[in-house]
N, C-alpha and C. Protein backbone atom coordinates (compact mmCIF):
# COMPACT_ATOMS: atom_id res chain seq x y z
N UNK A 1 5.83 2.54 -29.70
CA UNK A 1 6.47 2.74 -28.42
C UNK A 1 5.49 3.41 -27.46
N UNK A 2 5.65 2.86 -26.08
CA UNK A 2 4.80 3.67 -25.51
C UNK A 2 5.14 4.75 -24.34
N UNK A 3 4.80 5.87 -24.71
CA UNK A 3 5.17 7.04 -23.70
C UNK A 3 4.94 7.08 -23.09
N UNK A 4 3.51 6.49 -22.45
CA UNK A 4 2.85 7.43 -21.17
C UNK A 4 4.05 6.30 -19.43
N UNK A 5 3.56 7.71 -18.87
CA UNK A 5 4.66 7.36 -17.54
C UNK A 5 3.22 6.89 -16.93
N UNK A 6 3.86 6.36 -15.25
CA UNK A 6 2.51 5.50 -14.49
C UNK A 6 2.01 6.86 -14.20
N UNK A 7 2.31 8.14 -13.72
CA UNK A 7 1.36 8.96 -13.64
C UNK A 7 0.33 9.27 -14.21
N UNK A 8 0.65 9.22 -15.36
CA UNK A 8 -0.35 9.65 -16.82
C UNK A 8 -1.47 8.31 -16.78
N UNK A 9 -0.88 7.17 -16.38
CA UNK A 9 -1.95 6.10 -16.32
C UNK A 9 -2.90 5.89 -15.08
N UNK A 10 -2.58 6.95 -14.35
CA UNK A 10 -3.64 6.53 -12.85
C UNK A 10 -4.79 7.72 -12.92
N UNK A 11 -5.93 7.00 -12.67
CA UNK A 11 -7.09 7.43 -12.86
C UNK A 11 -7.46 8.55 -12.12
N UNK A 12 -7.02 8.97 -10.72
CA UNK A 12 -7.12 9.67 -9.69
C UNK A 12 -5.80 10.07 -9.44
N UNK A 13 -5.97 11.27 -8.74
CA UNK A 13 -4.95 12.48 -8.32
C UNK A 13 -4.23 11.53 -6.96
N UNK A 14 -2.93 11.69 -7.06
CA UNK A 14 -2.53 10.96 -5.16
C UNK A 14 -2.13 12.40 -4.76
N UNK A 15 -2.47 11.84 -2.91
CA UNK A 15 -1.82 13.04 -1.74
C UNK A 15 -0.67 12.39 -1.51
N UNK A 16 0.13 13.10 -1.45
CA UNK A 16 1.94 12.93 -0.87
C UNK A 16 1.83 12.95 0.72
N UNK A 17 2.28 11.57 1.08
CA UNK A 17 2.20 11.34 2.65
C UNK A 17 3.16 10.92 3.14
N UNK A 18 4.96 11.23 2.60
CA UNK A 18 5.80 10.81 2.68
C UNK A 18 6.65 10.71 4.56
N UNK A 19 6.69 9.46 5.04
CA UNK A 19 6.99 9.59 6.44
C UNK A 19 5.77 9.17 7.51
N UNK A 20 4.35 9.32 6.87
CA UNK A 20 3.37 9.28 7.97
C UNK A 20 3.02 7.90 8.60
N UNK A 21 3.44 7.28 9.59
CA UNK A 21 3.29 5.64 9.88
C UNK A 21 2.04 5.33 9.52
N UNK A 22 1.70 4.29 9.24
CA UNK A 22 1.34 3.14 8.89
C UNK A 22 1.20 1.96 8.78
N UNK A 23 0.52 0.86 9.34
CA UNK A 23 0.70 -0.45 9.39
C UNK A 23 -0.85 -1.36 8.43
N UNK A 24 -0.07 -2.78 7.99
CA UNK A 24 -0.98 -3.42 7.54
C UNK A 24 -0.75 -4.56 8.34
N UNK A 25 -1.93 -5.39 8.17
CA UNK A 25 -1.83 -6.75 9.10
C UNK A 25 -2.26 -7.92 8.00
N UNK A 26 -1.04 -8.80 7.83
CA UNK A 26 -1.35 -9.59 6.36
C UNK A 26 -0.95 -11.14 7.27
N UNK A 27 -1.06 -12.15 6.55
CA UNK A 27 -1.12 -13.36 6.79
C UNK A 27 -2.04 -14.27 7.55
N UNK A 28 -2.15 -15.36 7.04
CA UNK A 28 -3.77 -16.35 7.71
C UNK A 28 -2.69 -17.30 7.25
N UNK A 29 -2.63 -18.37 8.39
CA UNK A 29 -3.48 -18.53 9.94
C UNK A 29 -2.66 -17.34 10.74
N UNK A 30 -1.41 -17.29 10.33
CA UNK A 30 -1.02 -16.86 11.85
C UNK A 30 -0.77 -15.20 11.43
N UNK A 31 -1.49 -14.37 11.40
CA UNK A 31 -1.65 -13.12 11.32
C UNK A 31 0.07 -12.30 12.19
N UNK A 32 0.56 -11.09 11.14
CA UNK A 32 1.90 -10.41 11.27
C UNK A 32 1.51 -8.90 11.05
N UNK A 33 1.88 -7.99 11.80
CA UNK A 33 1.95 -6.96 11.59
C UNK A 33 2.66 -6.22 11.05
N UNK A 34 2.57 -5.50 9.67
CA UNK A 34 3.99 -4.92 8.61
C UNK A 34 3.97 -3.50 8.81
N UNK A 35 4.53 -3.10 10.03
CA UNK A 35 4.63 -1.64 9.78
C UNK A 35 5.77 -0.65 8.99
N UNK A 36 5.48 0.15 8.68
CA UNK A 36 5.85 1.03 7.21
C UNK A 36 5.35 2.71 7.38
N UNK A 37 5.88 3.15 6.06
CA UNK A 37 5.11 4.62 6.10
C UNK A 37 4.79 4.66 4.90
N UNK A 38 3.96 5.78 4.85
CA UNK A 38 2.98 5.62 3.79
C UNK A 38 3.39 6.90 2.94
N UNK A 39 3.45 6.68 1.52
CA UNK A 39 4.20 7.48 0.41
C UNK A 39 3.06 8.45 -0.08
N UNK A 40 2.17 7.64 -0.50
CA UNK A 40 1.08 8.29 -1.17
C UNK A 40 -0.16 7.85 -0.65
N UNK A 41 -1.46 8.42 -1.24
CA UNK A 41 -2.64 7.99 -1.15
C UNK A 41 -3.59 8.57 -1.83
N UNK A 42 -4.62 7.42 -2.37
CA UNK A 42 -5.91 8.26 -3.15
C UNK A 42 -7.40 7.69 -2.30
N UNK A 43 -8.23 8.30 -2.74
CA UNK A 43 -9.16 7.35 -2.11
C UNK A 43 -9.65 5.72 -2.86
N UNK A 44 -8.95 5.32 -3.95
CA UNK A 44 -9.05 4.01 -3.97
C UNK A 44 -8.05 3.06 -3.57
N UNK A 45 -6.62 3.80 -3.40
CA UNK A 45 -5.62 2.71 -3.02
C UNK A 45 -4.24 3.82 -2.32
N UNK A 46 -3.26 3.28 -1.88
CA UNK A 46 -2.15 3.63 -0.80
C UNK A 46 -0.68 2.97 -1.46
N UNK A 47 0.73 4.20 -1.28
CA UNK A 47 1.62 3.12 -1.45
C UNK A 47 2.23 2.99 -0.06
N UNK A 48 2.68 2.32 0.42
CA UNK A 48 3.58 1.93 1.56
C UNK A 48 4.88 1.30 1.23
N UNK A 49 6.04 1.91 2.17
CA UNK A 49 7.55 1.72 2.20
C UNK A 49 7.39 0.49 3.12
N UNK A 50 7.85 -0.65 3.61
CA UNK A 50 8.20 -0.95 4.57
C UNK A 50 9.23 -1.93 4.69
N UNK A 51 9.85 -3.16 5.63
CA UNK A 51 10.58 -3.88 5.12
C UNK A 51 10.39 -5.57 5.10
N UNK A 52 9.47 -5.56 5.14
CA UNK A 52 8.93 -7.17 4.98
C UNK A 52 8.82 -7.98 3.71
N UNK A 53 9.84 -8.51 3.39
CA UNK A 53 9.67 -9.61 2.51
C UNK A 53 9.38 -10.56 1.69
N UNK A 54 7.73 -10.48 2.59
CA UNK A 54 7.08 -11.61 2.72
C UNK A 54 5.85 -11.19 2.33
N UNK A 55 5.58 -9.98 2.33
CA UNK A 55 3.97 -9.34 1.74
C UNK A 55 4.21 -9.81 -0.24
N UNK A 56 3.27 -10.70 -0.62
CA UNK A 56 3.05 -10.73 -2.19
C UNK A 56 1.90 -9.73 -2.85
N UNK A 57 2.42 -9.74 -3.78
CA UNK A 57 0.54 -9.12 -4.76
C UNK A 57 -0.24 -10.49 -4.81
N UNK A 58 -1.36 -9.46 -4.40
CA UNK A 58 -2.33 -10.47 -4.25
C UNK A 58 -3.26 -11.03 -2.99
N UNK A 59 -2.25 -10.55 -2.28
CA UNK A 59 -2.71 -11.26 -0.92
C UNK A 59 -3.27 -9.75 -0.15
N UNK A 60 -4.33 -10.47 0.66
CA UNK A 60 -5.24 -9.20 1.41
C UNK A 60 -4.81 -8.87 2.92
N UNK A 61 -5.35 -7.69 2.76
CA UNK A 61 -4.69 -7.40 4.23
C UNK A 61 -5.68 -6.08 5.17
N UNK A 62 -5.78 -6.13 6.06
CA UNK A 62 -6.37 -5.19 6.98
C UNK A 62 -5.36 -4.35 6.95
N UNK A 63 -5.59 -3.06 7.22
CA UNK A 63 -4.60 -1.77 6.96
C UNK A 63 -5.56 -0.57 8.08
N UNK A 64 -4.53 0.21 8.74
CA UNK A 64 -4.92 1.47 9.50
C UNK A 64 -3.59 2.49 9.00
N UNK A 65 -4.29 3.42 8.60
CA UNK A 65 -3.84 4.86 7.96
C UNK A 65 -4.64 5.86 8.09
N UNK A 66 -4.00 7.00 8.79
CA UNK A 66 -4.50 8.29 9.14
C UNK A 66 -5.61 8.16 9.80
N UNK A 67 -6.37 7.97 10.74
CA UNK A 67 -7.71 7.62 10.75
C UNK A 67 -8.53 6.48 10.49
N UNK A 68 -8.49 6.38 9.03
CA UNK A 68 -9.23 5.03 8.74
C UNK A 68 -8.57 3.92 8.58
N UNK A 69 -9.50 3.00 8.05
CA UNK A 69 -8.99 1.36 8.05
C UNK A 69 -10.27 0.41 7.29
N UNK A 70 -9.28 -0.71 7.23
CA UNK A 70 -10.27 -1.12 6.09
C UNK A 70 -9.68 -2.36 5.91
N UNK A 71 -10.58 -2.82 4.33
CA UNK A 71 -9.27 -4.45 4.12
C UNK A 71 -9.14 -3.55 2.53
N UNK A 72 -7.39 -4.60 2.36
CA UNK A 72 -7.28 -3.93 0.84
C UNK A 72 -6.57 -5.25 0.30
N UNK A 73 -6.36 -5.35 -0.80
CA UNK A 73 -5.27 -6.16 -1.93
C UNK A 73 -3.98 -5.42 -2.18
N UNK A 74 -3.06 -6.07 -2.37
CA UNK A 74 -1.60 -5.93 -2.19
C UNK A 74 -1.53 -5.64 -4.21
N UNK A 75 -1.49 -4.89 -4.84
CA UNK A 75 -1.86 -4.68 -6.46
C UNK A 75 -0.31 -5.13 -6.82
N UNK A 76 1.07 -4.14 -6.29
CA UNK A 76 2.15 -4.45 -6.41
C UNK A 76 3.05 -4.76 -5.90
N UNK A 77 4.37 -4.87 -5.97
CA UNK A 77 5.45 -4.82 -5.36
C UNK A 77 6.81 -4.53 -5.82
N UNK A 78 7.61 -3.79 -5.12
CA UNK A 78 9.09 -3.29 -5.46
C UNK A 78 10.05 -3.59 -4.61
N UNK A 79 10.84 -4.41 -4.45
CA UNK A 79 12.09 -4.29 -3.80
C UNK A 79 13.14 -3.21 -4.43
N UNK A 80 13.20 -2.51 -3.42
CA UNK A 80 14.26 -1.20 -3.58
C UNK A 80 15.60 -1.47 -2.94
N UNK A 81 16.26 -0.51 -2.87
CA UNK A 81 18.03 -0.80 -2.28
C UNK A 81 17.37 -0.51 -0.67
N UNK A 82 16.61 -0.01 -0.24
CA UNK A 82 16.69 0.60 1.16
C UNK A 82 15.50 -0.01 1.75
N UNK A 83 14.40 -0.39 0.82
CA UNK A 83 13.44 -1.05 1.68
C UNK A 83 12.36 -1.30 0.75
N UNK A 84 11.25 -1.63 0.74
CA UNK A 84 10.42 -2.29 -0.33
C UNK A 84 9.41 -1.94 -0.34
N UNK A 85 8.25 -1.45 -1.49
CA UNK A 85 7.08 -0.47 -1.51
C UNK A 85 6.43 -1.56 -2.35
N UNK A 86 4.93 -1.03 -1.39
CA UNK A 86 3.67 -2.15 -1.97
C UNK A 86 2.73 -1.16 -2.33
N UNK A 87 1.50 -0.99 -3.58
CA UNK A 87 0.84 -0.29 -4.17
C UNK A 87 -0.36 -1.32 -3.53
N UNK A 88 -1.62 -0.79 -2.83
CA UNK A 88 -2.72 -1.27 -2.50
C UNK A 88 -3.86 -0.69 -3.11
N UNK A 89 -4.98 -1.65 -3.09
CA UNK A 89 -5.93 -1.58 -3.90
C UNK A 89 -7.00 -1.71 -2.61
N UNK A 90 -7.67 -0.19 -2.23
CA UNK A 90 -8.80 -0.44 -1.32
C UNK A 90 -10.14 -1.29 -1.70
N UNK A 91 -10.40 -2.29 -0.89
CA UNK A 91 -11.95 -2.83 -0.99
C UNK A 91 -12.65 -2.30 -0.06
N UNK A 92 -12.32 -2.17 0.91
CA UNK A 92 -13.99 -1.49 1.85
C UNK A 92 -12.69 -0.81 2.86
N UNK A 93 -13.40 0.76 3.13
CA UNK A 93 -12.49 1.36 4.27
C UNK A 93 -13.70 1.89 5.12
N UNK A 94 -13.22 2.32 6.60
CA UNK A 94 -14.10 2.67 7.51
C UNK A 94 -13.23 3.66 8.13
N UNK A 95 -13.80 5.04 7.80
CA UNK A 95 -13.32 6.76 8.34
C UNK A 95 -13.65 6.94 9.49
């Protein structure tokens, strides 16, 4: 059986950023803006609340948070009762 919780499995410490806006910009050809707030963050990846539907894992996206921005990969996804959280995977950010 296995015990460990997802905390115990993430490699890096997250900051609690619960409420702070946030937007990603996902889709080709015709580019959408998914704005959200942002739950957590490490310096390799971000979770975001927001309510779009239509964001999959997998698919890349330009993202601005706190300052920086960057492109990232969409790692997960959760539909919740109130709105739906995506776990991102940073590839290149600019502070």
């Amino acid at each position: 059986m296995n015990t460990f919780t997802q905390d115990e499995r993430r490699s890096e410490p997250r900051v609690p950023a619960p409420g702070t806006p946030a937007s990603v910009i996902a889709g080709q050809p015709v580019p959408r803006t998914i704005a959200g707030t942002l739950q957590d963050r490490s310096s390799r990846g971000f979770r975001l609340a927001h309510l779009d539907p239509d964001l999959v894992a997998g698919e890349r996206v330009s993202f601005q948070i706190e300052g920086c921005s960057g492109t990232a990969i969409v790692a997960w996804k959760r539909i919740l009762r109130q709105h739906i959280e995506c776990g991102f995977l940073i590839e290149r950010s600019e502070d």
